[in-house]
Protein backbone atom coordinates (compact mmCIF):
# COMPACT_ATOMS: atom_id res chain seq x y z
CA UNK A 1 -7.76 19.63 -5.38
CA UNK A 2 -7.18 16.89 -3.08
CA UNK A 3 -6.33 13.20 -2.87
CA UNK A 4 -7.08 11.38 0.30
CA UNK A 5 -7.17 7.90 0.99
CA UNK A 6 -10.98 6.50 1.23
CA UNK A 7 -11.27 7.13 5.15
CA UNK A 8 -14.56 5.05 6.04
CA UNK A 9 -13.99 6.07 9.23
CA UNK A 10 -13.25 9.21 10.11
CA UNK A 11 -14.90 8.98 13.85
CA UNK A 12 -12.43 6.05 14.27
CA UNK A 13 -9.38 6.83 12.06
CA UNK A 14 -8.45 3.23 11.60
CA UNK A 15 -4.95 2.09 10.31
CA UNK A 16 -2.16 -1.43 10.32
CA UNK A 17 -0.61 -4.70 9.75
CA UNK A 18 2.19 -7.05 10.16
CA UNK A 19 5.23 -7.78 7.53
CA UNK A 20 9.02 -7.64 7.05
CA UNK A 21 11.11 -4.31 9.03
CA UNK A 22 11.62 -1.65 7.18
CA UNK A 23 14.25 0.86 9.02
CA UNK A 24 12.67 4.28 10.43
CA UNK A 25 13.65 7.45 8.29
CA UNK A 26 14.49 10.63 10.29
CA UNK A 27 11.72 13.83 9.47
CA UNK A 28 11.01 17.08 10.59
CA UNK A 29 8.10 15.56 11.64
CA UNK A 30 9.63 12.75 13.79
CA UNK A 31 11.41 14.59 16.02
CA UNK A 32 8.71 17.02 18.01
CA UNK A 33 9.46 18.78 21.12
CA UNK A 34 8.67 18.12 24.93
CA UNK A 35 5.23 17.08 25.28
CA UNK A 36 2.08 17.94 26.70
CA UNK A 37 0.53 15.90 29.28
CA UNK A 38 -3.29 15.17 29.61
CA UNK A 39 -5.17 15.11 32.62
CA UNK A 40 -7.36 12.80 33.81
CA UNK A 41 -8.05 13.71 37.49
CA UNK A 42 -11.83 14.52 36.63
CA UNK A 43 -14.27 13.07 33.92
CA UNK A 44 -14.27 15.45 30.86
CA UNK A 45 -17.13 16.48 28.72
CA UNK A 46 -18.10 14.01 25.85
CA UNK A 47 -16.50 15.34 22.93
CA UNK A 48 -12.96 16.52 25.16
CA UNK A 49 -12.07 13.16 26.85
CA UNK A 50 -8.91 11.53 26.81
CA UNK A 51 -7.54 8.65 25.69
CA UNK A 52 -7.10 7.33 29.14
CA UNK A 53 -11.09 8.76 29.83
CA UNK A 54 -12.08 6.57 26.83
CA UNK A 55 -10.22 3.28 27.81
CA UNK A 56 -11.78 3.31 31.45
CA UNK A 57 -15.22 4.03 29.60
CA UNK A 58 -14.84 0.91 27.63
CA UNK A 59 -14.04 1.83 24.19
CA UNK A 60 -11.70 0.40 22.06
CA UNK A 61 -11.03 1.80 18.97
CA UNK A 62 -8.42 -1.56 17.32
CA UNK A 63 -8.51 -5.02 18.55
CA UNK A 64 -4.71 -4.47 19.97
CA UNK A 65 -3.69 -2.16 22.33
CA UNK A 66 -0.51 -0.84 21.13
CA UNK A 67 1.84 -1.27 18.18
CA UNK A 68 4.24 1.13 15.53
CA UNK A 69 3.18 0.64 11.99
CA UNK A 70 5.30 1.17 8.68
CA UNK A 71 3.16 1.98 5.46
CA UNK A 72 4.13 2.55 2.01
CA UNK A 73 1.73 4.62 -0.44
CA UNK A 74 1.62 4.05 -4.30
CA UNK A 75 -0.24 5.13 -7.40
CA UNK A 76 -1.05 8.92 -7.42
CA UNK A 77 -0.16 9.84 -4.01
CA UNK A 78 3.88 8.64 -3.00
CA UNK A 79 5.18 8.74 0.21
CA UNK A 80 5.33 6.95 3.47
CA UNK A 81 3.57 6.97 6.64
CA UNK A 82 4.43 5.69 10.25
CA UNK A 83 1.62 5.29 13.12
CA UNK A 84 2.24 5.08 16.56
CA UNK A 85 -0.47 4.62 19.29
CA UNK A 86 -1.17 2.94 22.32
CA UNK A 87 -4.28 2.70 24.74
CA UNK A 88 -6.27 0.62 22.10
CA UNK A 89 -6.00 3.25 19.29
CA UNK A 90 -7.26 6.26 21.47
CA UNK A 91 -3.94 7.70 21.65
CA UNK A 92 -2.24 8.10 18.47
CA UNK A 93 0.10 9.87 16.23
CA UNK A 94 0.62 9.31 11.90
CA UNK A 95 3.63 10.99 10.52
CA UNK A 96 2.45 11.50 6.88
CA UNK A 97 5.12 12.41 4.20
CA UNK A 98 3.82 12.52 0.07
CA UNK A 99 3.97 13.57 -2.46
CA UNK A 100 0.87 13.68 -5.34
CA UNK A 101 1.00 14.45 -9.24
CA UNK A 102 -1.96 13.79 -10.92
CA UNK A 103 -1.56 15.43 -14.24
CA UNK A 104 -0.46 19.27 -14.11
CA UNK A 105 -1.18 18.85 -9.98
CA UNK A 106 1.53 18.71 -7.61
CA UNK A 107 1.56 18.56 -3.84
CA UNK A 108 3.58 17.81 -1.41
CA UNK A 109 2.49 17.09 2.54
CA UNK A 110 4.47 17.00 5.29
CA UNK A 111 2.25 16.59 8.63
CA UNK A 112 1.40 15.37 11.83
CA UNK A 113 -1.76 13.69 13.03
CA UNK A 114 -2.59 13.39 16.13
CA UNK A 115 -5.13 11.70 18.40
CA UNK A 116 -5.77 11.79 22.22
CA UNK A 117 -9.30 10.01 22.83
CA UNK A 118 -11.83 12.57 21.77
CA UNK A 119 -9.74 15.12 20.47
CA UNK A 120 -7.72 15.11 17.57
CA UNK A 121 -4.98 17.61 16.10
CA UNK A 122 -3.28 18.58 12.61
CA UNK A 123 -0.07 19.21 13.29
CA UNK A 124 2.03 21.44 10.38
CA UNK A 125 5.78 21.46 11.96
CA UNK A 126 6.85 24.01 9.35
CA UNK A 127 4.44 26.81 11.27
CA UNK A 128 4.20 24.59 14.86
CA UNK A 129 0.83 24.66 15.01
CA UNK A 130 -1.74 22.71 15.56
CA UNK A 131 -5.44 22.80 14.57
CA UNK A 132 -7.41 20.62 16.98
CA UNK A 133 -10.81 19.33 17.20
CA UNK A 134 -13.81 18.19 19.01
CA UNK A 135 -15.05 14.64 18.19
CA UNK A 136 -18.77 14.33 19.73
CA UNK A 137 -19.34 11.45 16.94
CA UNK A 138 -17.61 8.65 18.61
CA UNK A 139 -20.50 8.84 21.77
CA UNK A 140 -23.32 9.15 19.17
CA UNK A 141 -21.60 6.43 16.89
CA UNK A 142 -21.87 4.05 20.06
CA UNK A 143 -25.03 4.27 20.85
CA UNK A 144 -26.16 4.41 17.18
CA UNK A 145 -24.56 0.98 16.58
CA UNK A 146 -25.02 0.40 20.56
CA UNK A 147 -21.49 -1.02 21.29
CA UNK A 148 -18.40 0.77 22.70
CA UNK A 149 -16.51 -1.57 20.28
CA UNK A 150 -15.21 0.60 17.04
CA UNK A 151 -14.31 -2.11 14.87
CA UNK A 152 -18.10 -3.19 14.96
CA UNK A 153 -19.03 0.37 13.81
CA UNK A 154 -16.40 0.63 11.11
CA UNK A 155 -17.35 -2.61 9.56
CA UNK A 156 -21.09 -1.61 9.67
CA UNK A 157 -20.21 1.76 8.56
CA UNK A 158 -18.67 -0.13 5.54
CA UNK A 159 -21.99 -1.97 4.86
CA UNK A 160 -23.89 1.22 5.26
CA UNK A 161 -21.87 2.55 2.05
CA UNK A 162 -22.63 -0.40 0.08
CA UNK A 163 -19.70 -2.14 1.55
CA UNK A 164 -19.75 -6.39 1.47
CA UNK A 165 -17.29 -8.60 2.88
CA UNK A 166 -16.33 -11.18 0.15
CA UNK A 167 -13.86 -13.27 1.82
CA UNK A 168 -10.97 -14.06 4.17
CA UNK A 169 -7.31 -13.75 2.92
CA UNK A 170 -4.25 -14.20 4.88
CA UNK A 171 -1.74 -10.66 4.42
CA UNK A 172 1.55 -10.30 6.25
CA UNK A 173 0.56 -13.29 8.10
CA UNK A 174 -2.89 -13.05 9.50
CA UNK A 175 -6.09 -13.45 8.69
CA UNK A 176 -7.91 -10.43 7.14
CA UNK A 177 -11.35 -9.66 5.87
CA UNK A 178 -11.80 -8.49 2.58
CA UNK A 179 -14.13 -5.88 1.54
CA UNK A 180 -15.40 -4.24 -1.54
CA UNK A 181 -17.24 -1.09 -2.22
CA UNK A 182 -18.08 -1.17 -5.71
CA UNK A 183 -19.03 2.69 -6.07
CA UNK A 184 -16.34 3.49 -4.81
CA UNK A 185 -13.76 0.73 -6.74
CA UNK A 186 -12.21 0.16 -3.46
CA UNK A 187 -10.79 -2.90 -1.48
CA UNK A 188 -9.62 -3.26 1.54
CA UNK A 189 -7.75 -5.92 3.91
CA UNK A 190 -8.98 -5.44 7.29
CA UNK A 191 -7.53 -6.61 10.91
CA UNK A 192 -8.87 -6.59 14.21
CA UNK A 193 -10.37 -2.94 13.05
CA UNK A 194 -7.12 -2.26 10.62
CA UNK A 195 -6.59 -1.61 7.58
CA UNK A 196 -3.76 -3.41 6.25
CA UNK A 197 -4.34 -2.48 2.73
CA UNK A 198 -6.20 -0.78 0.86
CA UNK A 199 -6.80 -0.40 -3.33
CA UNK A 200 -8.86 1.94 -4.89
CA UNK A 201 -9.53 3.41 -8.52
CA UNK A 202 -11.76 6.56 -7.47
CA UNK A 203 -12.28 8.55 -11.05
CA UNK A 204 -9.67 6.16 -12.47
CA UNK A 205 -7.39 7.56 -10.81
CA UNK A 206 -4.92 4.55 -8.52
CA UNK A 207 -4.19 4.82 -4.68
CA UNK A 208 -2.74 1.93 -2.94
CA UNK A 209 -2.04 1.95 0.72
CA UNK A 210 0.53 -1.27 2.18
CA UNK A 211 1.19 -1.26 5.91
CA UNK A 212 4.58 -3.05 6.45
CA UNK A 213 5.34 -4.01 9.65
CA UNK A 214 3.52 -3.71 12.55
CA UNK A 215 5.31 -3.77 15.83
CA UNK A 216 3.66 -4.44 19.13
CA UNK A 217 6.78 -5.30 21.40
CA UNK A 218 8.14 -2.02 21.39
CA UNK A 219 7.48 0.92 23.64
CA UNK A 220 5.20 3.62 22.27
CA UNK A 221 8.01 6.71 22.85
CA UNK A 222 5.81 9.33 24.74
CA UNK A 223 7.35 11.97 22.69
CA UNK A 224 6.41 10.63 19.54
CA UNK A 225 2.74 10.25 20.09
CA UNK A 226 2.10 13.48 21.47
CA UNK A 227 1.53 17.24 20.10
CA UNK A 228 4.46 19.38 21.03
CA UNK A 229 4.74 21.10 24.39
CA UNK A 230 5.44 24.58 22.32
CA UNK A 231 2.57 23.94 19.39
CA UNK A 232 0.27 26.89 18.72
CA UNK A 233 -2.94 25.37 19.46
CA UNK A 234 -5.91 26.40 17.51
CA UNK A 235 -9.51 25.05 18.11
CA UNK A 236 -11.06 24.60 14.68
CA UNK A 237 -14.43 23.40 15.48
């Protein structure tokens, strides 16, 4: 058994918003080693490139190149979760610690997620290693939707579900869109491809997702947004 937040889209993995600091806590999972660095001397395979391969193709993924993002996660699942990324969402890492009880189930996650352009990698710290895969979709999303723009596929991937937007609503201090998918009882506050917030009720059971603060000033520290030099790499797909 599993509780995830509703993750429209998972080609995309969209996430943010602004709001008042919170300080950083120090994890296991904040602190990984020496990193690897991708190449980008020759154009990769669609599926493999990097986030630098995917910039210089024309895709953006969010409608801001670069920011550090605080959230705090209620009902069921409790915990916290901080995003870094850079190169317009293509490279990108979300520490994720929670904890879930929903009746007699308990579960507790400590992880890494990272993202670098078309590949993207699970990081567990307690074993080091990382299961990585593949993501053809984003190519076939674009030309589905035909635009290199991801924030116009995740809002018409929303409307494809039943989505509808129902109004505009200032949160943390900008303007957001807000949508509703009925079948699914969820809502969500939506920024330049973000998701500040999110509500939902699936099977009556409450998940609320609040980003924080989002922080675009700062430098995105290299060794915070990318999978450890010393990870055990896995291909899972």
């Amino acid at each position: 058994m599993a509780f995830r937040f509703f993750l429209f889209f998972a080609m995309t993995y969209l996430l943010a918003c602004t709001g008042e600091q919170v300080p950083e806590t120090t994890t296991a999972t904040e602190q990984p080693a020496k990193v690897v660095q991708t190449s980008t001397a020759e154009s990769s395979p669609i599926g493999t490139r990097s986030a630098m391969e995917m910039v210089a193709a024309g895709y953006k993924r969010y409608g801001i190149e670069k920011g550090i993002l605080y959230y705090r996660l209620d009902g069921a699942v409790k915990g916290t979760e901080t995003i870094y990324f850079d190169n317009w969402g293509w490279r990108e890492a979300k520490y994720i610690n929670t904890k879930t009880q929903v009746g007699n189930f308990r579960e507790e996650t400590n992880m890494v997620n990272y993202l670098d352009g078309e590949k993207r990698y699970e990081y567990d710290p307690a074993t080091n290693t990382a299961n990585w895969f593949e993501s053809p979709q984003v190519a076939k999303a674009a030309e589905k939707y035909g635009t290199k723009d991801m924030t116009i596929v995740g809002d018409e991937m929303i409307k494809n579900m039943g989505g509808r937007k129902v109004k505009t609503e200032e949160f943390a201090g900008v303007e957001c869109d807000v949508w509703e998918i009925d079948r699914y009882k969820t809502t969500l506050w939506m920024w330049k491809g973000l998701t500040l917030k999110e509500r939902s009720k699936t099977d009556n059971i409450p998940i609320g997702r609040t980003c924080l603060v989002i922080d675009q000033d700062k430098p995105i520290p290299e060794e915070k947004i990318t999978v450890p030099e010393n990870a055990k790499l896995v291909k899972a797909n």
